[in-house]
C-alpha atoms as a PDB file:
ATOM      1  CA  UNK A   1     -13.128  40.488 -12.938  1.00  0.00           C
ATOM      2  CA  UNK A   2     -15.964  42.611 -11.460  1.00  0.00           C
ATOM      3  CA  UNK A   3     -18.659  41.410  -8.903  1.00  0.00           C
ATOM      4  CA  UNK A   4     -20.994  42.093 -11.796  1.00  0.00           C
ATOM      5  CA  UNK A   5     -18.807  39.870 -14.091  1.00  0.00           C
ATOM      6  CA  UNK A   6     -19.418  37.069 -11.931  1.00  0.00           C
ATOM      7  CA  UNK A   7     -23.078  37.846 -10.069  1.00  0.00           C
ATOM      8  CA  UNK A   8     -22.185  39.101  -6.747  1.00  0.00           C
ATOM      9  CA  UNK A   9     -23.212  42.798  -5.746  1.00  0.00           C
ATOM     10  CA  UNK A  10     -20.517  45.354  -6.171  1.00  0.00           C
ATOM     11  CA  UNK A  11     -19.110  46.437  -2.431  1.00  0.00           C
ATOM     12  CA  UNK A  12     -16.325  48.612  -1.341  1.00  0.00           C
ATOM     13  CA  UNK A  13     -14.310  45.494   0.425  1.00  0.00           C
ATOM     14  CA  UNK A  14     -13.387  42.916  -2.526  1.00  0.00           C
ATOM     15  CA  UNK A  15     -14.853  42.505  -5.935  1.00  0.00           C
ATOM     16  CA  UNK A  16     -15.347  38.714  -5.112  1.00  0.00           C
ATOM     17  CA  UNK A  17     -16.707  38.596  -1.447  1.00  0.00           C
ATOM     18  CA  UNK A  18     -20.862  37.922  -1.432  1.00  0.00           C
ATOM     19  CA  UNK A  19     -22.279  40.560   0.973  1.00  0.00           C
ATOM     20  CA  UNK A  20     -25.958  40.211   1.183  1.00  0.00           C
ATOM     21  CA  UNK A  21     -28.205  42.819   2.775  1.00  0.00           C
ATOM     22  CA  UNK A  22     -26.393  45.714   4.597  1.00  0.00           C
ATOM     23  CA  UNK A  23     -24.436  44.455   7.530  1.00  0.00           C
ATOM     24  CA  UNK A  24     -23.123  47.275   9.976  1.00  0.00           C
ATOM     25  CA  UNK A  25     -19.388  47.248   9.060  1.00  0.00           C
ATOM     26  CA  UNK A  26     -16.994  49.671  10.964  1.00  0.00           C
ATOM     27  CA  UNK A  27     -14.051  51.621   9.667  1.00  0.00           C
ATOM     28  CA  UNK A  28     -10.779  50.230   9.032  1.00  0.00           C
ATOM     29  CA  UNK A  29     -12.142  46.275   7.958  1.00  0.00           C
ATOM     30  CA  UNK A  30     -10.585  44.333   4.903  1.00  0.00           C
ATOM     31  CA  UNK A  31     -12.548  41.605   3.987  1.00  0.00           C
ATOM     32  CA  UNK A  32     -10.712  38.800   2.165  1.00  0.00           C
ATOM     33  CA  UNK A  33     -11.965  37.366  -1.593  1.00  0.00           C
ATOM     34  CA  UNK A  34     -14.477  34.360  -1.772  1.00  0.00           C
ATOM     35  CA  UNK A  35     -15.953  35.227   1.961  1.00  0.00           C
ATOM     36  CA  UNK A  36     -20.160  34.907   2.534  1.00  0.00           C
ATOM     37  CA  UNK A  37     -20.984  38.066   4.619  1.00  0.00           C
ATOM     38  CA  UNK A  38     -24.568  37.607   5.685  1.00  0.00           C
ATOM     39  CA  UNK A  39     -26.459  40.273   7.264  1.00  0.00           C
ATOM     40  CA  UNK A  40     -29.891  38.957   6.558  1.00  0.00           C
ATOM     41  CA  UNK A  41     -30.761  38.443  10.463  1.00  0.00           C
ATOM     42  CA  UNK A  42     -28.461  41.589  11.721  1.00  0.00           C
ATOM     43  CA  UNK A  43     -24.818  41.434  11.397  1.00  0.00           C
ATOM     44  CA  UNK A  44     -22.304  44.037  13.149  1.00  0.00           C
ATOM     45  CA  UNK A  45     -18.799  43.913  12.365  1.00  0.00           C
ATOM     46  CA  UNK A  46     -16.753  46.430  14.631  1.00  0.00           C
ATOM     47  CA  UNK A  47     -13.738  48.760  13.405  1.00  0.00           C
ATOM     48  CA  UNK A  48     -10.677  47.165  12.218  1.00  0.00           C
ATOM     49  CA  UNK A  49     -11.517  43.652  11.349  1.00  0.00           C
ATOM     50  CA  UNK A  50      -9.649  41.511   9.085  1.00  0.00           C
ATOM     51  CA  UNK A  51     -11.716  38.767   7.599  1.00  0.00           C
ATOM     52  CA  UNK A  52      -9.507  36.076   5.715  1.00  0.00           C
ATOM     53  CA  UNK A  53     -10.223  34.218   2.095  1.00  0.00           C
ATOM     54  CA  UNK A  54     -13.100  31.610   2.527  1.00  0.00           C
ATOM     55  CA  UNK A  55     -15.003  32.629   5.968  1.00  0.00           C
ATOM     56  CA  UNK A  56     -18.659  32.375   6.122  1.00  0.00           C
ATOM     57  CA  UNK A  57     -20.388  34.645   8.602  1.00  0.00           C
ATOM     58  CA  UNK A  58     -24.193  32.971   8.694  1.00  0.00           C
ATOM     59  CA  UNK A  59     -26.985  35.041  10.558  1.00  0.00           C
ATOM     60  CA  UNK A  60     -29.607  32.900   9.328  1.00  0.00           C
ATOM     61  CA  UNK A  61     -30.750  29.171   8.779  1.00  0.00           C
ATOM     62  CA  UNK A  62     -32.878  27.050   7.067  1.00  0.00           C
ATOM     63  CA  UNK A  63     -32.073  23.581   8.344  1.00  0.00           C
ATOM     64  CA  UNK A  64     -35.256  23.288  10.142  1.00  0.00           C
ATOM     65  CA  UNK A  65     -37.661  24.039   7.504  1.00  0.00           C
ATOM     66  CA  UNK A  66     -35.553  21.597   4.881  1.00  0.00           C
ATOM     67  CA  UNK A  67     -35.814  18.599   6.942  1.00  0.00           C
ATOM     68  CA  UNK A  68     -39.528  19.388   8.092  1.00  0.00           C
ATOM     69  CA  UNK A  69     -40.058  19.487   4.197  1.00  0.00           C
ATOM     70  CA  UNK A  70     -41.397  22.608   5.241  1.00  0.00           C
ATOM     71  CA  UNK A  71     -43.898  22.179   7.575  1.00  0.00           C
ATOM     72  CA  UNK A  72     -41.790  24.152   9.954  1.00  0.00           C
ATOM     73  CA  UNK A  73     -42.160  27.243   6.880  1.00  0.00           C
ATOM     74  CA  UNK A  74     -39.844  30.242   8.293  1.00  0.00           C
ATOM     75  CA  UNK A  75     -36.388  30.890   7.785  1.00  0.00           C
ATOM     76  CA  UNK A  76     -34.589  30.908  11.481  1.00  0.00           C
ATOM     77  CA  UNK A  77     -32.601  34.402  12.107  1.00  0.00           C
ATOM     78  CA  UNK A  78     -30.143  35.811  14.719  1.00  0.00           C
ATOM     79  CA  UNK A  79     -28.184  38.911  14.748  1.00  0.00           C
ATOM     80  CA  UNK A  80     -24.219  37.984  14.759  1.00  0.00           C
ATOM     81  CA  UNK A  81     -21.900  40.261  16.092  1.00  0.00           C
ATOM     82  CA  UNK A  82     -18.098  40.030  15.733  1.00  0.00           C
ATOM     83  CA  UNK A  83     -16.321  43.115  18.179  1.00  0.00           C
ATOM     84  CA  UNK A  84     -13.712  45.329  17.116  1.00  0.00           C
ATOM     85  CA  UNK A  85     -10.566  44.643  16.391  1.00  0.00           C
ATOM     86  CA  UNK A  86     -11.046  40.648  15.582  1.00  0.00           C
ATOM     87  CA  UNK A  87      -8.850  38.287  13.309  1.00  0.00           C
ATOM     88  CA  UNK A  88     -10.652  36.171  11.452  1.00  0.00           C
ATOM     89  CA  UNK A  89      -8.699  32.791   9.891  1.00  0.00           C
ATOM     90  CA  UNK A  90      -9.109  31.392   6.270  1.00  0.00           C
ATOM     91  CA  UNK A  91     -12.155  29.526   5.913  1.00  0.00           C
ATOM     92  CA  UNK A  92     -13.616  29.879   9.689  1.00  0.00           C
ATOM     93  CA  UNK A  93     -17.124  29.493   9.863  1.00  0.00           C
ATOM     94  CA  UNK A  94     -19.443  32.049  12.329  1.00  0.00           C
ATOM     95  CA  UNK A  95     -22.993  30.658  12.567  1.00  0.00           C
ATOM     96  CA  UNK A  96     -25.990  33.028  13.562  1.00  0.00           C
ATOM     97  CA  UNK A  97     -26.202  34.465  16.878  1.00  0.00           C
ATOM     98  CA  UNK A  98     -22.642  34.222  17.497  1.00  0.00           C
ATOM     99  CA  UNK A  99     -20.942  37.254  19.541  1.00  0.00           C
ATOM    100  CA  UNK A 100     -17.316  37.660  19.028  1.00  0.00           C
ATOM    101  CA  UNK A 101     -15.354  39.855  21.672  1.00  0.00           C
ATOM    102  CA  UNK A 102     -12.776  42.321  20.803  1.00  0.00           C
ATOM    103  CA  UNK A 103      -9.355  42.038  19.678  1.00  0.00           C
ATOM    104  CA  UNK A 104      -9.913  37.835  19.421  1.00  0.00           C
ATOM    105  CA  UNK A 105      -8.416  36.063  16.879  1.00  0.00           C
ATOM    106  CA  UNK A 106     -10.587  33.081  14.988  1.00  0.00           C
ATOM    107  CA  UNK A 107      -8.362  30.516  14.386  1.00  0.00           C
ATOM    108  CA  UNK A 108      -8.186  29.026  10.527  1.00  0.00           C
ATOM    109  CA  UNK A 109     -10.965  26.777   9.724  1.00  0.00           C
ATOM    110  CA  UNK A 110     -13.004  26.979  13.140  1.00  0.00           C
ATOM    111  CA  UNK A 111     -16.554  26.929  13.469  1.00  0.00           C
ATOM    112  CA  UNK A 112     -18.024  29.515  15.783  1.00  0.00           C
ATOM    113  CA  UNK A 113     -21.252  27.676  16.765  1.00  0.00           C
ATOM    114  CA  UNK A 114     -24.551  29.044  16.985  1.00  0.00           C
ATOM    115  CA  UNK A 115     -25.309  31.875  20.223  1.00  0.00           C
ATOM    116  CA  UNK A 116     -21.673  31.213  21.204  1.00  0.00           C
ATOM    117  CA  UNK A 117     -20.235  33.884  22.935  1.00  0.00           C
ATOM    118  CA  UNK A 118     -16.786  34.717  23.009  1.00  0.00           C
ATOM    119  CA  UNK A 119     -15.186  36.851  25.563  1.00  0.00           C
ATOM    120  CA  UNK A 120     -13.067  39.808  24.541  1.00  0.00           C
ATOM    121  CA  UNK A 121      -8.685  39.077  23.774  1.00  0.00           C
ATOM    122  CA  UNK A 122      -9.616  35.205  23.290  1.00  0.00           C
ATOM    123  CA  UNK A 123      -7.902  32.585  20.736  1.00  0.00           C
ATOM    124  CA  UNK A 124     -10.495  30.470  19.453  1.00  0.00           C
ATOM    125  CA  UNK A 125      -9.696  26.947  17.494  1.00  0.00           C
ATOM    126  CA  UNK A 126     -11.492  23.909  16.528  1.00  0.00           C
ATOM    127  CA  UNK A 127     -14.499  22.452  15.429  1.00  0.00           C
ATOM    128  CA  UNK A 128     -16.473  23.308  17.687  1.00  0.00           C
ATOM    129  CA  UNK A 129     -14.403  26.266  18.465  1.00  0.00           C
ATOM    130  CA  UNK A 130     -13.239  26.719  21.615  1.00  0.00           C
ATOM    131  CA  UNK A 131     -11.515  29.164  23.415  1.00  0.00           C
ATOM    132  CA  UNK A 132      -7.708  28.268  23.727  1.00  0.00           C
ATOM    133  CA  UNK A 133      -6.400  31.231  26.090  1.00  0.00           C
ATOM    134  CA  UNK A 134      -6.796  34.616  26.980  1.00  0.00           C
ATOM    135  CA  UNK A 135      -4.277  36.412  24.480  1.00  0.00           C
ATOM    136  CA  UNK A 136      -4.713  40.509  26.406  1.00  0.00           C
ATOM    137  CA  UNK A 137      -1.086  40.151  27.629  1.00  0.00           C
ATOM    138  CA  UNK A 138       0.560  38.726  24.165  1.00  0.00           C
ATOM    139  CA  UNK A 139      -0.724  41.592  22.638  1.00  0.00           C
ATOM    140  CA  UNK A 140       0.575  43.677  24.654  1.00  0.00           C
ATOM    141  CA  UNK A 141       4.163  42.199  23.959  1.00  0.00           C
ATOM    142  CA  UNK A 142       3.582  42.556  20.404  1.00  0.00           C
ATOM    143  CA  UNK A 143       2.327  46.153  20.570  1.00  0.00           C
ATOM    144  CA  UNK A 144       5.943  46.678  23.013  1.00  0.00           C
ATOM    145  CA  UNK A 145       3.044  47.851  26.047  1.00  0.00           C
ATOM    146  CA  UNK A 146       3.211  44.914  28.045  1.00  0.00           C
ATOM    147  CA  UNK A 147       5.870  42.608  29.981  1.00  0.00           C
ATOM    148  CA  UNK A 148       9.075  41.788  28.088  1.00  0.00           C
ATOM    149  CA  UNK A 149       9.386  37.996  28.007  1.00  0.00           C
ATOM    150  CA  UNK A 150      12.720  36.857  28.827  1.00  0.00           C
END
């Protein structure tokens, strides 16, 4: 099935992710099926991201003019930017404003809440997601450039 097949705009990443506007989106990213990509309010995505089934990354809201019933009329934006090199988990959420540091890893089903901001080689889990540990040396093992654990 195309994008066209089933409404959402044709895009170089997967046939069934929803990209709307034109997010910056560096080299190297794969971009899992049935992910929201927003880039309405801004949205940078750095070089070699992988971006499971299911996330949502949100750079926009419009809670507060829904439960003003309008009186409150504009749509709130943020620009959202995840850093290079970041893992993104099935069906983790990353609400406007967020800033992701490099090589982090979004644990499955988190929520990223709005303006967090997440330092660079973190694990982040939970709902609210928080930071679990600094992961910089574990990659390191993995990669066979750090310590050898013995």
């Amino acid at each position: 099935m195309t994008g066209k097949e089933h409404g959402f705009p044709d895009n170089k990443y997967n046939p069934h992710a929803w990209i709307i506007n034109e997010p910056k989106i560096g080299e190297g990213c794969w971009i899992g099926a049935f992910t929201v990509i927003d880039g309405i309010g801004g949205l940078t995505i750095g070089k070699q991201c992988n971006i499971s089934c299911g996330v949502h990354i949100m750079t926009h809201s419009t809670a507060k003019r829904c439960v003003t019933e309008g009186k409150y009329p504009a749509m709130d934006t943020s620009e959202t930017i995840v850093g290079d090199c970041v893992f993104i988990g099935e069906h983790a959420t990353i609400l406007m404003g967020a800033r992701i540091g490099h090589h982090s890893i979004i644990a499955a089903g988190t929520v990223v809440t709005e303006h967090a901001v997440i330092p660079a080689y973190s694990l982040v889990a939970g709902v609210p997601g928080k930071v679990v540990r600094n992961i910089e040396k574990e990659i390191g093992m993995w990669t066979g450039e750090g310590e050898k654990n013995e």
